[in-house]
N, C-alpha and C. Protein backbone atom coordinates (compact mmCIF):
# COMPACT_ATOMS: atom_id res chain seq x y z
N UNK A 1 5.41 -10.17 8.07
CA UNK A 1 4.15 -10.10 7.34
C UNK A 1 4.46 -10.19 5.86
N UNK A 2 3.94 -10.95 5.28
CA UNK A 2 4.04 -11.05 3.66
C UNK A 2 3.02 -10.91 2.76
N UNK A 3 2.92 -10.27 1.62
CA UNK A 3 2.21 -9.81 0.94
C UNK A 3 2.59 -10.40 -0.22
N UNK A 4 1.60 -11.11 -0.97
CA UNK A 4 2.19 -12.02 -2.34
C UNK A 4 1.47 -11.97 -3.43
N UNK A 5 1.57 -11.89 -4.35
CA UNK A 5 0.60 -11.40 -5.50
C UNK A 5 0.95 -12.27 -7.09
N UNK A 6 0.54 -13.00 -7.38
CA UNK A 6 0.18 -13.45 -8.27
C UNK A 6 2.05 -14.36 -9.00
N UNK A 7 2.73 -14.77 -7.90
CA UNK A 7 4.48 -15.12 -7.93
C UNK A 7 4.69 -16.49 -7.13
N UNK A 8 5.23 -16.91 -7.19
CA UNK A 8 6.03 -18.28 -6.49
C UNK A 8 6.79 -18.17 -5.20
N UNK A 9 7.00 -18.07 -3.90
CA UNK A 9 8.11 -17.65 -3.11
C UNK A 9 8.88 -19.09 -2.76
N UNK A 10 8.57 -20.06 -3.57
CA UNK A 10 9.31 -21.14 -3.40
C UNK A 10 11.08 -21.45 -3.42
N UNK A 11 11.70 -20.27 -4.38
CA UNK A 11 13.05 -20.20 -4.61
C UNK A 11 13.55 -19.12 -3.80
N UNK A 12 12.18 -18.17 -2.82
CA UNK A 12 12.83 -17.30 -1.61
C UNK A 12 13.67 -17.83 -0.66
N UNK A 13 14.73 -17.95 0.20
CA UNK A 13 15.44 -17.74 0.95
C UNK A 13 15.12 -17.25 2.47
N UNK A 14 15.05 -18.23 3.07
CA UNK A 14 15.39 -16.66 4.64
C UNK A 14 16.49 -15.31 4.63
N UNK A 15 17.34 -15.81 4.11
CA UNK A 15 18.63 -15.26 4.15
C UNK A 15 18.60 -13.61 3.20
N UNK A 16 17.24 -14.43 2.17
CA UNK A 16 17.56 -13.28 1.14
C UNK A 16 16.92 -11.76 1.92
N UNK A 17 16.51 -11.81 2.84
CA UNK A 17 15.97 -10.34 3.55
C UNK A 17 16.67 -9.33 4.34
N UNK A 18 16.78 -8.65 3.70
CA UNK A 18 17.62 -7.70 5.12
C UNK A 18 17.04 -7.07 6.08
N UNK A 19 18.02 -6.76 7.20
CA UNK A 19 17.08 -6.53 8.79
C UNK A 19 17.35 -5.17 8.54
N UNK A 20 18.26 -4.60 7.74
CA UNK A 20 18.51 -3.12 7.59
C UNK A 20 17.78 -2.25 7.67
N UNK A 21 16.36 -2.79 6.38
CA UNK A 21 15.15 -2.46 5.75
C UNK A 21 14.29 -2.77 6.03
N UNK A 22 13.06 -1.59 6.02
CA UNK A 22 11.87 -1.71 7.01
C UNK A 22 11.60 -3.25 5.99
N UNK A 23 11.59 -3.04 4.53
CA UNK A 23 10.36 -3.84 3.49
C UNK A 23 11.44 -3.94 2.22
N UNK A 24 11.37 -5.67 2.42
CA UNK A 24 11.98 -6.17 0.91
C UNK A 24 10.56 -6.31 -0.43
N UNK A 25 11.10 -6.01 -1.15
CA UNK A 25 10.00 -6.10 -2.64
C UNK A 25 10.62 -6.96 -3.66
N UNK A 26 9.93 -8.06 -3.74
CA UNK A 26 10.47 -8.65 -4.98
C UNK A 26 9.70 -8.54 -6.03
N UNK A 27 10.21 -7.76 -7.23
CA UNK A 27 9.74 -7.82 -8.29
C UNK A 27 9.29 -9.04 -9.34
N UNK A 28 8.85 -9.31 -10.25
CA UNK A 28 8.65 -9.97 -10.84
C UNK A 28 9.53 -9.31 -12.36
N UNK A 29 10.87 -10.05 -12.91
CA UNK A 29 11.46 -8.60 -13.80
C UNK A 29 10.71 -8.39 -15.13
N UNK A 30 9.73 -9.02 -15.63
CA UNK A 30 9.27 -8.70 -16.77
C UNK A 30 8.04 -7.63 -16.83
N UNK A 31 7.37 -8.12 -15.11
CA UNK A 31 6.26 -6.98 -15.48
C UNK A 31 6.43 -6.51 -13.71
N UNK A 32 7.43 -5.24 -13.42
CA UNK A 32 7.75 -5.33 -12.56
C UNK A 32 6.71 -4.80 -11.48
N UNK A 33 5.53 -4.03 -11.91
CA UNK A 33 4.85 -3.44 -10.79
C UNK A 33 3.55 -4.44 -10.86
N UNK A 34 3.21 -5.41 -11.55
CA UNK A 34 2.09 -6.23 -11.42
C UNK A 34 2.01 -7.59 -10.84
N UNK A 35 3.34 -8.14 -10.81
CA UNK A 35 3.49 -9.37 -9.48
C UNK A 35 4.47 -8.96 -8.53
N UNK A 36 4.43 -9.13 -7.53
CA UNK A 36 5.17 -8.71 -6.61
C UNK A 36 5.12 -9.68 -5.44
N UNK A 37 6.08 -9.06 -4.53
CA UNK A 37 6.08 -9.68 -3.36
C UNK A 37 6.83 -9.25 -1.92
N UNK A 38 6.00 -8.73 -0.92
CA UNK A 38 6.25 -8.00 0.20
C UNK A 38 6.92 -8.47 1.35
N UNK A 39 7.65 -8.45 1.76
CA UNK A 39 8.09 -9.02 3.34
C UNK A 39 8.26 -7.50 4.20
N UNK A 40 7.37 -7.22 5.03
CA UNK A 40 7.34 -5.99 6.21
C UNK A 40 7.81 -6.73 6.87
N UNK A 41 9.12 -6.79 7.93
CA UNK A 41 9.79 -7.01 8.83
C UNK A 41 9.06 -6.57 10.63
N UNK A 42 8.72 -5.33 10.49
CA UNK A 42 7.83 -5.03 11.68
C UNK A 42 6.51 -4.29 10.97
N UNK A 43 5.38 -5.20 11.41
CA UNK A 43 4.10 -4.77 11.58
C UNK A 43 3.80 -3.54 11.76
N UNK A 44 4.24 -2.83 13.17
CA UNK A 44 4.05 -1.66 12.98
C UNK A 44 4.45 -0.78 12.27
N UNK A 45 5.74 -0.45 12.02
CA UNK A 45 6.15 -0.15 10.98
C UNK A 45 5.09 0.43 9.36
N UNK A 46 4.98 -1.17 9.18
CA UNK A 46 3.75 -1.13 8.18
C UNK A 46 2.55 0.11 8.10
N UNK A 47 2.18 -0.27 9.49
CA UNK A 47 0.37 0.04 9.84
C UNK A 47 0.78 1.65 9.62
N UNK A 48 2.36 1.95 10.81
CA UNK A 48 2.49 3.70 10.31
C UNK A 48 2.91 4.39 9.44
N UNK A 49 3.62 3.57 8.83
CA UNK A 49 4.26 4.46 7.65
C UNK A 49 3.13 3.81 6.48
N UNK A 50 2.70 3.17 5.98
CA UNK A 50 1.98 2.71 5.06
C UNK A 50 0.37 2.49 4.95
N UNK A 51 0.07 1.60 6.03
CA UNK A 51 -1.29 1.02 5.86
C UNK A 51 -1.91 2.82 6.45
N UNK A 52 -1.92 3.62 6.82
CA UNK A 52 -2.49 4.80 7.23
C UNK A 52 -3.36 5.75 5.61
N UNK A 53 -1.92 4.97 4.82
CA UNK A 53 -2.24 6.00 3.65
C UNK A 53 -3.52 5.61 2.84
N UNK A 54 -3.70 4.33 3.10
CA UNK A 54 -4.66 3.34 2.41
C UNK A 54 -5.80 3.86 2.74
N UNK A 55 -6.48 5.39 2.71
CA UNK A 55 -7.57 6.18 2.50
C UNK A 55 -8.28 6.05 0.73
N UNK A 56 -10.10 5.84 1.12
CA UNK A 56 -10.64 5.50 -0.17
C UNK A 56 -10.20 6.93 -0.88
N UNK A 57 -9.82 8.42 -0.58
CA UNK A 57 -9.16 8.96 -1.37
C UNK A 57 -7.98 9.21 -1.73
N UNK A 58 -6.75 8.44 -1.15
CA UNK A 58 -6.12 8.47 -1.63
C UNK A 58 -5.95 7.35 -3.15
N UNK A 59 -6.46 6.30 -2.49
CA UNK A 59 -6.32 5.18 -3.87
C UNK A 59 -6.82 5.83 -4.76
N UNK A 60 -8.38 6.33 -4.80
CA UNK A 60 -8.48 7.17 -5.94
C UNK A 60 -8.48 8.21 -6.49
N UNK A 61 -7.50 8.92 -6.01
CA UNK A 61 -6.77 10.19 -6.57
C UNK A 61 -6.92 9.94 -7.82
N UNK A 62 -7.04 11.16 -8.82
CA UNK A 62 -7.12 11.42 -10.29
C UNK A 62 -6.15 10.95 -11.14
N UNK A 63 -5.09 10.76 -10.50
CA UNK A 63 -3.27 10.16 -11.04
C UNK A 63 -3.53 8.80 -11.50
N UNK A 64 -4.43 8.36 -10.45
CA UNK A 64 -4.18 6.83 -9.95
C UNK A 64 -5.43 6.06 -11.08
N UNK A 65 -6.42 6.59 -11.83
CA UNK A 65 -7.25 6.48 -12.45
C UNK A 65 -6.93 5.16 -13.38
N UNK A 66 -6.10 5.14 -13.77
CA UNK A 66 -5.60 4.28 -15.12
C UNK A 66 -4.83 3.24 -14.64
N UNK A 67 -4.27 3.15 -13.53
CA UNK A 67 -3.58 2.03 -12.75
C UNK A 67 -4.26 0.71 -12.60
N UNK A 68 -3.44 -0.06 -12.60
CA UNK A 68 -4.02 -1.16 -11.98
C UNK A 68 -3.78 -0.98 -10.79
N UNK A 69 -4.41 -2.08 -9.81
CA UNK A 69 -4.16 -2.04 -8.37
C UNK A 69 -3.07 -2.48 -7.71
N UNK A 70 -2.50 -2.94 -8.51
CA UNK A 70 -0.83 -3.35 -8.13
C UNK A 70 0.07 -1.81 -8.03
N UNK A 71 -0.30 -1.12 -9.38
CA UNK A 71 0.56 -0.28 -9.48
C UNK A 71 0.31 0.78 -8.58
N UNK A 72 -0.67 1.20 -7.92
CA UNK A 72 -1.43 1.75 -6.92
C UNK A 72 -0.92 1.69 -5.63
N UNK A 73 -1.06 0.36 -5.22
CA UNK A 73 -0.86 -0.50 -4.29
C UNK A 73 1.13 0.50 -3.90
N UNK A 74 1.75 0.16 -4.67
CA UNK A 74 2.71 0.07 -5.04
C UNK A 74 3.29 1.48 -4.80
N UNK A 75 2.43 2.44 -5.69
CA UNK A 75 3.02 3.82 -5.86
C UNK A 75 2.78 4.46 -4.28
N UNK A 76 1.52 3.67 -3.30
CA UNK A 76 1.37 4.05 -1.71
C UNK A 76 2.50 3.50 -1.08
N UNK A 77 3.13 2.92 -1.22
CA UNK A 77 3.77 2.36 -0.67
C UNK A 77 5.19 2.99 -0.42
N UNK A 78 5.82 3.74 -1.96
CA UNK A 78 6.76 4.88 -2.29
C UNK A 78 6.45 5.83 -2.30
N UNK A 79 5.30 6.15 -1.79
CA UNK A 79 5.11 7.81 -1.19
C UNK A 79 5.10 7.50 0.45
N UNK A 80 5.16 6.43 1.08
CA UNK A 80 5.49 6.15 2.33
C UNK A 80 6.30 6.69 2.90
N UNK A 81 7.73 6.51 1.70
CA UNK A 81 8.93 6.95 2.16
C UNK A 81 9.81 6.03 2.95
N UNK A 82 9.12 4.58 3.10
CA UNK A 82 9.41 3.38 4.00
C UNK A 82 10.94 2.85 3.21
N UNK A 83 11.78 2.94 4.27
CA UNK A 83 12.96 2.04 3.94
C UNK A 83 12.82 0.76 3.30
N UNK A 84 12.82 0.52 1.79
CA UNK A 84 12.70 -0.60 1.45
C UNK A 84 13.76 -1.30 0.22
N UNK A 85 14.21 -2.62 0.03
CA UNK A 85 15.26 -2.88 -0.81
C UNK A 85 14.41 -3.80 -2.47
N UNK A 86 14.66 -3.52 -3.22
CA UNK A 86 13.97 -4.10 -4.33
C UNK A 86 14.72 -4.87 -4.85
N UNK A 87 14.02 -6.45 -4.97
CA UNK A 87 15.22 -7.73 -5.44
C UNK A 87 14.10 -8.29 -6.87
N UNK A 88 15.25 -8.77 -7.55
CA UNK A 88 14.16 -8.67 -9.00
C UNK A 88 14.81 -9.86 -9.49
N UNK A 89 15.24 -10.85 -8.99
CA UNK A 89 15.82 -12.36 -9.41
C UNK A 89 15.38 -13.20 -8.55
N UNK A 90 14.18 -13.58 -7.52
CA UNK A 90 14.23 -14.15 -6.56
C UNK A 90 12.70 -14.92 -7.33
N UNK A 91 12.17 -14.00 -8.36
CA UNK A 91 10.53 -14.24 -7.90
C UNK A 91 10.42 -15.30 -9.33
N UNK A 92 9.65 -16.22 -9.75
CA UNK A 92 8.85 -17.01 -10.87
C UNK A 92 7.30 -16.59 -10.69
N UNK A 93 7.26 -16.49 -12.04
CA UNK A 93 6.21 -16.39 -12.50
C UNK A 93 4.98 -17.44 -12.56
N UNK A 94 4.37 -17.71 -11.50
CA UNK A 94 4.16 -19.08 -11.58
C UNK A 94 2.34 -19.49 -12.34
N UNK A 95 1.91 -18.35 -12.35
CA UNK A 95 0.33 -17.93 -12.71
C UNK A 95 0.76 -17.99 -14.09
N UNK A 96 -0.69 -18.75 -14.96
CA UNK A 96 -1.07 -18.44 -16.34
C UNK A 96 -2.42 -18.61 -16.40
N UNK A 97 -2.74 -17.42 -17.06
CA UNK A 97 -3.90 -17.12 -17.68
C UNK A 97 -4.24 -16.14 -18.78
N UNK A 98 -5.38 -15.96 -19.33
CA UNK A 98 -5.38 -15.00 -20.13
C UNK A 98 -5.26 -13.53 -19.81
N UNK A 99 -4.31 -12.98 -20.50
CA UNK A 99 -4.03 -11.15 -20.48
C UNK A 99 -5.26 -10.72 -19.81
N UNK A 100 -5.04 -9.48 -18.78
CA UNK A 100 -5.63 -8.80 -18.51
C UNK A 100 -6.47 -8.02 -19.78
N UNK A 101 -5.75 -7.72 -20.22
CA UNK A 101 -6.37 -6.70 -21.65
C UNK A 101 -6.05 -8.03 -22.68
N UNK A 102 -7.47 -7.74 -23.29
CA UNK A 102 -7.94 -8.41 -24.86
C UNK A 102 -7.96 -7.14 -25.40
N UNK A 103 -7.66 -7.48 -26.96
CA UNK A 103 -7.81 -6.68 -27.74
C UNK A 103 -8.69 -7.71 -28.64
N UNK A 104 -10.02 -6.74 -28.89
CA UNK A 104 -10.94 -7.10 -29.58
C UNK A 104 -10.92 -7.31 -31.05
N UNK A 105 -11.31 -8.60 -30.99
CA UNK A 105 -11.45 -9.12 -33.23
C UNK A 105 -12.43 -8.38 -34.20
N UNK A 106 -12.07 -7.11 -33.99
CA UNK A 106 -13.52 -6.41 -34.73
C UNK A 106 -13.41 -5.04 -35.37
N UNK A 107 -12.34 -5.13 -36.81
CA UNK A 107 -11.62 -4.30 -37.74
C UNK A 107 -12.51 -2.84 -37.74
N UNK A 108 -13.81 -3.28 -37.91
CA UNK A 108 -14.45 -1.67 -37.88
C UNK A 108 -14.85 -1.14 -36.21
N UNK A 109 -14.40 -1.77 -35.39
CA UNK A 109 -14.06 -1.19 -33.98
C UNK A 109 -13.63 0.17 -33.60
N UNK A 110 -14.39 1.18 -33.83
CA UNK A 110 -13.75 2.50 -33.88
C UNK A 110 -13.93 3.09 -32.28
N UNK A 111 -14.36 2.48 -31.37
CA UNK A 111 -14.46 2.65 -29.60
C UNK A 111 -13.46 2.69 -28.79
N UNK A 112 -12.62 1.59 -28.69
CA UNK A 112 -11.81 1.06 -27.84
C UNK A 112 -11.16 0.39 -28.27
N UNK A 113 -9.94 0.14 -27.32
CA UNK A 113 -8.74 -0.88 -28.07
C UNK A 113 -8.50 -2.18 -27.53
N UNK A 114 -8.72 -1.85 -25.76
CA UNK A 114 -8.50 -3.34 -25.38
C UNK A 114 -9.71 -3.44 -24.32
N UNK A 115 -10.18 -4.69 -23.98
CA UNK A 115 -11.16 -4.71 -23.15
C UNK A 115 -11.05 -5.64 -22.12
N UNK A 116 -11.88 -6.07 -21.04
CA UNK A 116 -11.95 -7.12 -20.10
C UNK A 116 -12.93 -7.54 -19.78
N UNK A 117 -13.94 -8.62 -20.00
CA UNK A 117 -15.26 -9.01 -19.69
C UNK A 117 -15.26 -10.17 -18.70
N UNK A 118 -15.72 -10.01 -17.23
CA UNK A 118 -15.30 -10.94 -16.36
C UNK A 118 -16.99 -11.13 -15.65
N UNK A 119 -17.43 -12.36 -15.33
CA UNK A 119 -18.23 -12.71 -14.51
C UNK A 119 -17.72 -13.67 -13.08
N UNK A 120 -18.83 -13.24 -12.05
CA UNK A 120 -18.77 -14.41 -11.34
C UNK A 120 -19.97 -14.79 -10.80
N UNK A 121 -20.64 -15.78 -10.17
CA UNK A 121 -21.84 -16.03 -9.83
C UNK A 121 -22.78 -15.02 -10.18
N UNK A 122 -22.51 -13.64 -9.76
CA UNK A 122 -24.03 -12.87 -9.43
C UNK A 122 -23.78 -11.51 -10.40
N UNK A 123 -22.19 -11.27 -10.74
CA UNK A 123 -22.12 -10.20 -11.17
C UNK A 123 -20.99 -10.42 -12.58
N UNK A 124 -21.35 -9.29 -13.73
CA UNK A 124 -20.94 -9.29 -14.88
C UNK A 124 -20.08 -7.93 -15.12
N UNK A 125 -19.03 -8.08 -15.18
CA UNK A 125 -17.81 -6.74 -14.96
C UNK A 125 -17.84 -6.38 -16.62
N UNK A 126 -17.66 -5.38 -17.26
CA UNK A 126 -17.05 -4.87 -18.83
C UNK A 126 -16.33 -3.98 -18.00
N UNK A 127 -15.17 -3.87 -18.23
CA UNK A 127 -13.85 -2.97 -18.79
C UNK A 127 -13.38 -2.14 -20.38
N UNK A 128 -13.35 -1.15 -20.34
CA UNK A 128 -12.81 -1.10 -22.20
C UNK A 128 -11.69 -0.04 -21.86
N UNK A 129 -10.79 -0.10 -22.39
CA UNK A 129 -9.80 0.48 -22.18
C UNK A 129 -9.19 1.27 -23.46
N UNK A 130 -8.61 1.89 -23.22
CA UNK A 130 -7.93 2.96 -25.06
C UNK A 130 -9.29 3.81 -25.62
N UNK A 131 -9.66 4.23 -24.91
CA UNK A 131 -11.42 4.85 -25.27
C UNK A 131 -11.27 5.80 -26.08
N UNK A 132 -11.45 5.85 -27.52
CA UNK A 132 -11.45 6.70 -28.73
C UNK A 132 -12.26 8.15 -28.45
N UNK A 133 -13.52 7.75 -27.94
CA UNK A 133 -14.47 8.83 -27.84
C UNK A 133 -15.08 8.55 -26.37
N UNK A 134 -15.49 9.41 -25.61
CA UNK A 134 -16.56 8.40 -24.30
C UNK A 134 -17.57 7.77 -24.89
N UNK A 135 -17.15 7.26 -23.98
CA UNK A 135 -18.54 5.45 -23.90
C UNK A 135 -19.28 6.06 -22.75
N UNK A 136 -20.52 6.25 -23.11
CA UNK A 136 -21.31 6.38 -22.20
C UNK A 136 -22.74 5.40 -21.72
N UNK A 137 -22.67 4.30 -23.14
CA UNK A 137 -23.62 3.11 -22.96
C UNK A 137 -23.33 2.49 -23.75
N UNK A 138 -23.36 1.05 -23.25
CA UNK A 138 -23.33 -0.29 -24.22
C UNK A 138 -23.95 -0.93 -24.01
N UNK A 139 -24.60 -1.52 -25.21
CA UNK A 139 -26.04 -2.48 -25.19
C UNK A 139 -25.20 -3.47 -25.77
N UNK A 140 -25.86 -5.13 -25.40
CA UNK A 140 -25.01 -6.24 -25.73
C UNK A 140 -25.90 -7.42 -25.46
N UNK A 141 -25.71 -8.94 -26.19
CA UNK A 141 -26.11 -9.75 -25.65
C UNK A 141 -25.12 -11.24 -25.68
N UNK A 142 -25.86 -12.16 -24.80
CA UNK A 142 -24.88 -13.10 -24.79
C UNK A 142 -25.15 -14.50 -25.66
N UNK A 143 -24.80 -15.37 -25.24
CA UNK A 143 -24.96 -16.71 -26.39
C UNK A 143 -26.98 -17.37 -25.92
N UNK A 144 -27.62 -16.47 -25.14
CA UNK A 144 -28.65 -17.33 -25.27
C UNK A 144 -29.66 -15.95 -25.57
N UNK A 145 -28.84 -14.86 -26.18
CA UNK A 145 -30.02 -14.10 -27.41
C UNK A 145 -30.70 -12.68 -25.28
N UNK A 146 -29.96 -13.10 -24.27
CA UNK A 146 -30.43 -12.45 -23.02
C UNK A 146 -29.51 -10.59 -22.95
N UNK A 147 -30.43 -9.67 -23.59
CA UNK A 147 -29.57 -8.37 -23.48
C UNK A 147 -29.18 -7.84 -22.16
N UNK A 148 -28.39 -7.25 -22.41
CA UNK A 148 -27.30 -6.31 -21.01
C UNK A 148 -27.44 -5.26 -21.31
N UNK A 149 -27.49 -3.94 -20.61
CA UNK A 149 -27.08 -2.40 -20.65
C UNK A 149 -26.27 -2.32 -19.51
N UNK A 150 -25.16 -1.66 -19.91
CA UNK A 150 -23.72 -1.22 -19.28
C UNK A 150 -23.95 0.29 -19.18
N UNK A 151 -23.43 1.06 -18.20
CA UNK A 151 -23.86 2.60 -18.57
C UNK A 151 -22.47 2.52 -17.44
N UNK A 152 -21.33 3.84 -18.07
CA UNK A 152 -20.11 4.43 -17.58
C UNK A 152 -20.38 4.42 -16.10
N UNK A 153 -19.28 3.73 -15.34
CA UNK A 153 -18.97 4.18 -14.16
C UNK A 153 -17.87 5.16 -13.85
N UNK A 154 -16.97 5.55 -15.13
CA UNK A 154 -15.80 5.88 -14.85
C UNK A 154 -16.42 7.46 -15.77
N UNK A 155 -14.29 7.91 -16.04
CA UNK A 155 -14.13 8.74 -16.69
C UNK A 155 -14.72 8.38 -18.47
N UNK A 156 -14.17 9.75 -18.99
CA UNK A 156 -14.04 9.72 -20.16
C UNK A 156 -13.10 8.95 -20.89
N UNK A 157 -12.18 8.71 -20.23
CA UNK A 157 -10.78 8.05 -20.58
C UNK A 157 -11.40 6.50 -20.94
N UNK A 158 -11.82 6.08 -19.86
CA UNK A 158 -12.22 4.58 -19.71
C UNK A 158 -13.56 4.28 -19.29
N UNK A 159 -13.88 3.32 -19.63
CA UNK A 159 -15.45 2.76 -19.41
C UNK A 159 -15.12 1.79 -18.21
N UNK A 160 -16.37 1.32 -17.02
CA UNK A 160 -15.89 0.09 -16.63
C UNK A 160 -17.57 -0.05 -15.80
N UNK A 161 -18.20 -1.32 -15.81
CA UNK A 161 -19.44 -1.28 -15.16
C UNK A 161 -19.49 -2.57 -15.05
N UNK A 162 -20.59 -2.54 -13.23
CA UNK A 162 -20.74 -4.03 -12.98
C UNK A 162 -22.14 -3.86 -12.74
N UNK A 163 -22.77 -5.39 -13.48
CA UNK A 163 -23.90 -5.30 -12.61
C UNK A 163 -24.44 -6.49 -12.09
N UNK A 164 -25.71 -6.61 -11.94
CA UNK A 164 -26.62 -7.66 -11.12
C UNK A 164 -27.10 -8.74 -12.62
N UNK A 165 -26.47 -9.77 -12.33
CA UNK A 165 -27.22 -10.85 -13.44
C UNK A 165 -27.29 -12.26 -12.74
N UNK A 166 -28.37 -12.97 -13.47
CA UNK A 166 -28.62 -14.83 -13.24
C UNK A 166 -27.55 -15.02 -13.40
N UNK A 167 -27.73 -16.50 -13.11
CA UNK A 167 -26.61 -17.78 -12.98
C UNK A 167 -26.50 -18.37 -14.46
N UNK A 168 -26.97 -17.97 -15.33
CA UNK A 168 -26.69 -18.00 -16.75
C UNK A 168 -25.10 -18.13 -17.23
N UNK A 169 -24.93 -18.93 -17.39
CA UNK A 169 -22.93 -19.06 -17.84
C UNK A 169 -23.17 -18.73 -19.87
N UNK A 170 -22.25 -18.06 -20.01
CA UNK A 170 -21.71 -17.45 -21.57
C UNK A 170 -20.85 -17.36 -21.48
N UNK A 171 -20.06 -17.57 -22.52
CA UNK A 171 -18.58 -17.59 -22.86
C UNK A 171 -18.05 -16.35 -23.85
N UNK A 172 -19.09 -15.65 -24.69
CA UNK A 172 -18.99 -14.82 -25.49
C UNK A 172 -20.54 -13.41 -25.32
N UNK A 173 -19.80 -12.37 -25.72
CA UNK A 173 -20.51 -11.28 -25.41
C UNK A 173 -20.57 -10.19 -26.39
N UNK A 174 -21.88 -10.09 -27.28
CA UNK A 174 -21.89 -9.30 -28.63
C UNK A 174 -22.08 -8.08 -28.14
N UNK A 175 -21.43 -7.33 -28.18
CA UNK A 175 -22.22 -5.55 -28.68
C UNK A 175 -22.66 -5.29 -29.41
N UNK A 176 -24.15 -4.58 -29.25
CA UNK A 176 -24.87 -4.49 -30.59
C UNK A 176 -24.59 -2.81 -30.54
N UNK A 177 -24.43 -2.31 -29.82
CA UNK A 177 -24.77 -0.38 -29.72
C UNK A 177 -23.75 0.20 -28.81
N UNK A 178 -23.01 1.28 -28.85
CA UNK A 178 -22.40 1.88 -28.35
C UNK A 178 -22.79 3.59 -28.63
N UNK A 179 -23.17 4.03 -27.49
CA UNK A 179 -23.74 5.08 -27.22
C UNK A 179 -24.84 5.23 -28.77
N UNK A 180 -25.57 4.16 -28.68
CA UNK A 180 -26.83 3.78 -29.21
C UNK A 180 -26.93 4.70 -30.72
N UNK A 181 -25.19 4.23 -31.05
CA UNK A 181 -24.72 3.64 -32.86
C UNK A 181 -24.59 2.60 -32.94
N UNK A 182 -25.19 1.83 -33.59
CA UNK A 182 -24.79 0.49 -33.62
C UNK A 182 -23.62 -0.12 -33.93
N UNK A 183 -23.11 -1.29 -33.52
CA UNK A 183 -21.85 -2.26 -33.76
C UNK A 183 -21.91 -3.40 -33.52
N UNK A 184 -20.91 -4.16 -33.86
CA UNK A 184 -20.89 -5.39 -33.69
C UNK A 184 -19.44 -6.22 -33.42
N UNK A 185 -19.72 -6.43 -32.25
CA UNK A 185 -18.23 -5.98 -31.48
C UNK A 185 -18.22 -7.39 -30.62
N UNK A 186 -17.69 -8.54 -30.85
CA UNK A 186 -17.28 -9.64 -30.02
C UNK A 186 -16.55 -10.15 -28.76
N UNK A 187 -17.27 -10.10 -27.79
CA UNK A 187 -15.93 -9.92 -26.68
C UNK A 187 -15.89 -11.28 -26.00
N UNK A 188 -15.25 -11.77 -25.49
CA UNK A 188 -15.05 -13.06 -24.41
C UNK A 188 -14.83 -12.68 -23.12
N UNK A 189 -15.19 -14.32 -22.79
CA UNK A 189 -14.92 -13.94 -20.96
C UNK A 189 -14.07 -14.29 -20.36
N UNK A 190 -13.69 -13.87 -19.50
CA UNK A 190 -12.59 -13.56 -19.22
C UNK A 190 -12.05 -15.20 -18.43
N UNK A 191 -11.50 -16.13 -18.67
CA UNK A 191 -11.30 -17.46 -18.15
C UNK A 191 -10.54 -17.37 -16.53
N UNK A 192 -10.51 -18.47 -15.79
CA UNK A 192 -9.76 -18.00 -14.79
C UNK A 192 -7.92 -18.36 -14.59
N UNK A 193 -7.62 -18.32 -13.90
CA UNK A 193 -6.38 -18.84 -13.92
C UNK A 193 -5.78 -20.06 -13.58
N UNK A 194 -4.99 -20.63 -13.88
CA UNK A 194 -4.67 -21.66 -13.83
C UNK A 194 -3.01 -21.78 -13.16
N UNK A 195 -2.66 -22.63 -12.58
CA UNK A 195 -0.97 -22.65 -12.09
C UNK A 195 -0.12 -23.77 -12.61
N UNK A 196 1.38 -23.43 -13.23
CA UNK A 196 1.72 -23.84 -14.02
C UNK A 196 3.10 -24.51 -13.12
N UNK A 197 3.50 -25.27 -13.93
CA UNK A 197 5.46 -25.55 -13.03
C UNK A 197 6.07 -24.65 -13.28
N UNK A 198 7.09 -24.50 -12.49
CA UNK A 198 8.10 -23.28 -12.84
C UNK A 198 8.80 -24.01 -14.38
């Protein structure tokens, strides 16, 4: 069973796996817990020592808050306790796109440090991340003058809200108010990815 995340397994090997180990992990070495790549040798294996843990409270345990889902993903996996070997020369990087985290063009920005603004057909994601003070509402509009209200799904730490919008495409996203002080705060959207040659 293989599990592949955002890497190349084109320069993998049969050879490179050992039968020793329940689960080989190939890292990606620059950003080692956010591309990866799984080979479970036996299924079951998997389902008992691992896929069991994959409870909606364990993922979101209070620890796990600030993670991405890789690193999540990842940290269940080493509380498994599952025999596994970690190879960190095997994997390319083969994905480009823009950073997860933007850091916003907007000097009197006293909110947040980095953000993520993602749409798709029906729904409009904000992320803000490095949260100075809580965010508890953001008012905003896009390039055809159409306002948004965002209201906290998360902690205090971090902001993050999705909601219901038209088929309206924007490329850019003003904040006018944050917890209804005003600002003026420029964000983009988030582009998709693209695949590159090794």
């Amino acid at each position: 069973m293989l599990i592949n995340y955002d890497t190349s397994v084109e320069e993998i090997q049969p050879n490179d796996y050992r039968e020793d180990f329940d689960l080989t992990v190939h890292y990606f070495p620059d950003h080692k817990a956010y591309s990866l790549i799984m080979m479970f040798f036996n299924p079951r294996v998997f389902y008992e020592k691992v896929a069991k843990n994959f409870t909606y409270d364990n993922w979101m345990k209070p620890l796990r808050v600030d993670q991405l889902n890789e690193e999540r993903f990842l940290d269940i996996v080493k509380e498994s306790y599952i025999s596994h070997l970690a190879l960190d020369y095997k994997v390319s990087d083969k994905v480009s796109g823009e950073p997860d985290y933007l850091k916003p063009n907007a000097p009197e920005n006293r909110y947040f440090e980095y953000y993520l603004l993602y749409r798709n057909e029906d729904e409009l994601e904000i992320y803000l991340w490095g949260v100075k003070q809580g965010i508890v509402e953001v008012v905003g509009y896009d390039e055809h003058e159409k306002y948004y209200k965002f209201t906290n799904e998360n902690s205090n730490e971090a902001f993050n809200c999705t909601i219901n919008t038209s088929s309206d495409k924007f490329n850019t996203f003003t904040i006018v108010s944050i917890n209804s002080e005003p600002a003026n705060i420029v964000l983009k959207i988030k582009k998709g990815y693209t695949t590159r040659p090794i």
